[in-house]
Protein backbone atom coordinates (compact mmCIF):
# COMPACT_ATOMS: atom_id res chain seq x y z
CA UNK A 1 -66.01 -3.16 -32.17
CA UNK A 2 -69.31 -3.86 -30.51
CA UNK A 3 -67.49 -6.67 -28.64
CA UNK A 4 -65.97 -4.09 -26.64
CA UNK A 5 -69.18 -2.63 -25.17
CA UNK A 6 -70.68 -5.31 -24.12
CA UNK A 7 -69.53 -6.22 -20.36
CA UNK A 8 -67.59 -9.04 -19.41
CA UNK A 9 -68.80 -11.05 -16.65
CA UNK A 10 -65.58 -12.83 -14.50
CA UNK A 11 -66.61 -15.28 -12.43
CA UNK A 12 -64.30 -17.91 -10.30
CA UNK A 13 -65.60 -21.46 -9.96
CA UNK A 14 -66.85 -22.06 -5.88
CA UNK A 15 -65.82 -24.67 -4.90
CA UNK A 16 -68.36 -26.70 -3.21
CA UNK A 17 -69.27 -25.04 0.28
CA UNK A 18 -70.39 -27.12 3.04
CA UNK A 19 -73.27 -26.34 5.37
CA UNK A 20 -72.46 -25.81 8.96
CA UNK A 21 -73.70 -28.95 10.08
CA UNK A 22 -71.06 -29.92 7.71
CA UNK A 23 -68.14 -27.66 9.11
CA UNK A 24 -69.22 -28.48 12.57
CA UNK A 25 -68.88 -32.49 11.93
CA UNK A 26 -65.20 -31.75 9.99
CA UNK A 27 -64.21 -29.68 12.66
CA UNK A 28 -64.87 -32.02 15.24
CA UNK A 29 -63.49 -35.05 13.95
CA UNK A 30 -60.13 -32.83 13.26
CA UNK A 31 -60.22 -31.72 17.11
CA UNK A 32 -60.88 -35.25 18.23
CA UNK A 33 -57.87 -36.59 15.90
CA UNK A 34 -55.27 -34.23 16.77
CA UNK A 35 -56.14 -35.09 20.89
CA UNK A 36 -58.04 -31.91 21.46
CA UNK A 37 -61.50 -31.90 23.45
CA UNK A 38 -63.80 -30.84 19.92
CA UNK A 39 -66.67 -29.58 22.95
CA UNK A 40 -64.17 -27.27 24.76
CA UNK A 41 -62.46 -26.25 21.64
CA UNK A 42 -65.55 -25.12 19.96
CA UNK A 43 -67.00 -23.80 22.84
CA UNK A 44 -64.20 -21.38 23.19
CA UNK A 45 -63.96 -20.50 19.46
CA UNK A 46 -67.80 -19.60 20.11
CA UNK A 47 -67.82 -17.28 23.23
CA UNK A 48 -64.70 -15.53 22.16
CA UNK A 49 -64.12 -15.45 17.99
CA UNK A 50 -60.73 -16.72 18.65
CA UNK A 51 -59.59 -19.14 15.43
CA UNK A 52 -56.79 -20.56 17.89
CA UNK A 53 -58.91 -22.38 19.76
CA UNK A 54 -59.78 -24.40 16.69
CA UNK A 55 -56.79 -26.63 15.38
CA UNK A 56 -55.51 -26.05 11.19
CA UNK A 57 -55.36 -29.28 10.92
CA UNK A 58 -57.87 -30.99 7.90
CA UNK A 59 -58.14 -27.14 7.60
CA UNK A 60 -60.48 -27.01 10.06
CA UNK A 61 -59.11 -23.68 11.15
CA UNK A 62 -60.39 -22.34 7.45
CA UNK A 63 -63.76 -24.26 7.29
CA UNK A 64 -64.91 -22.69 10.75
CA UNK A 65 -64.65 -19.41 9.57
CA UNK A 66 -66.39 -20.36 6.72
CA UNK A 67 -69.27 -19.03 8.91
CA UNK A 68 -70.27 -16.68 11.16
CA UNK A 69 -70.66 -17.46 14.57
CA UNK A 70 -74.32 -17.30 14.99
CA UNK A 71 -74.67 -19.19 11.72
CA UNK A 72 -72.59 -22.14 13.76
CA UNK A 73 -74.69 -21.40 16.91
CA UNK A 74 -77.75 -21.57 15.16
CA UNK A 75 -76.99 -25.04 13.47
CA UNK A 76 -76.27 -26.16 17.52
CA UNK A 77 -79.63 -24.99 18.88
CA UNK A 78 -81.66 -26.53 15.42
CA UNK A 79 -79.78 -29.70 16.17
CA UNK A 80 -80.38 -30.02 19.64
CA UNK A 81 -84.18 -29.00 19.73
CA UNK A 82 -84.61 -31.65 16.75
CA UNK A 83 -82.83 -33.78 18.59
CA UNK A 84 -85.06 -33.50 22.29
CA UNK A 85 -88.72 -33.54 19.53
CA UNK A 86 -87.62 -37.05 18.58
């Protein structure tokens, strides 16, 4: 009986989640495959939230919204400033 007062934790397995340097790099190299231009894709997916802009192909549709937007913006402007200190 004391089995049932105890509380049962449920917990699904993550799967292993990417950082958004990560998700960027995917995301790209999906865009680029498919034909698409992965700057002006992601640039639009940026300013306006719109998923369409990004392709589901290599489910790079899913793995952008992974993240919020400022998460992915943030990962741009650490990039690029790391980029110009070197």
């Amino acid at each position: 009986m004391d089995q049932f007062n105890d509380t049962m934790r449920f917990q699904l397995e993550n799967p292993v989640s990417l950082n958004a340097h990560d998700i960027l790099m995917s995301v790209y190299a999906s865009l680029k495959e498919k034909g698409y231009d992965p700057i002006n894709q992601i640039v639009g997916y940026l300013l306006s939230g719109d998923p369409t802009y990004i392709t589901s192909y290599g489910n790079a549709r899913y793995l952008i919204r992974q993240l919020e937007r400022d998460e992915l913006l943030e990962e741009l402007v650490r990039s690029y400033v790391l980029d110009q200190e070197q």
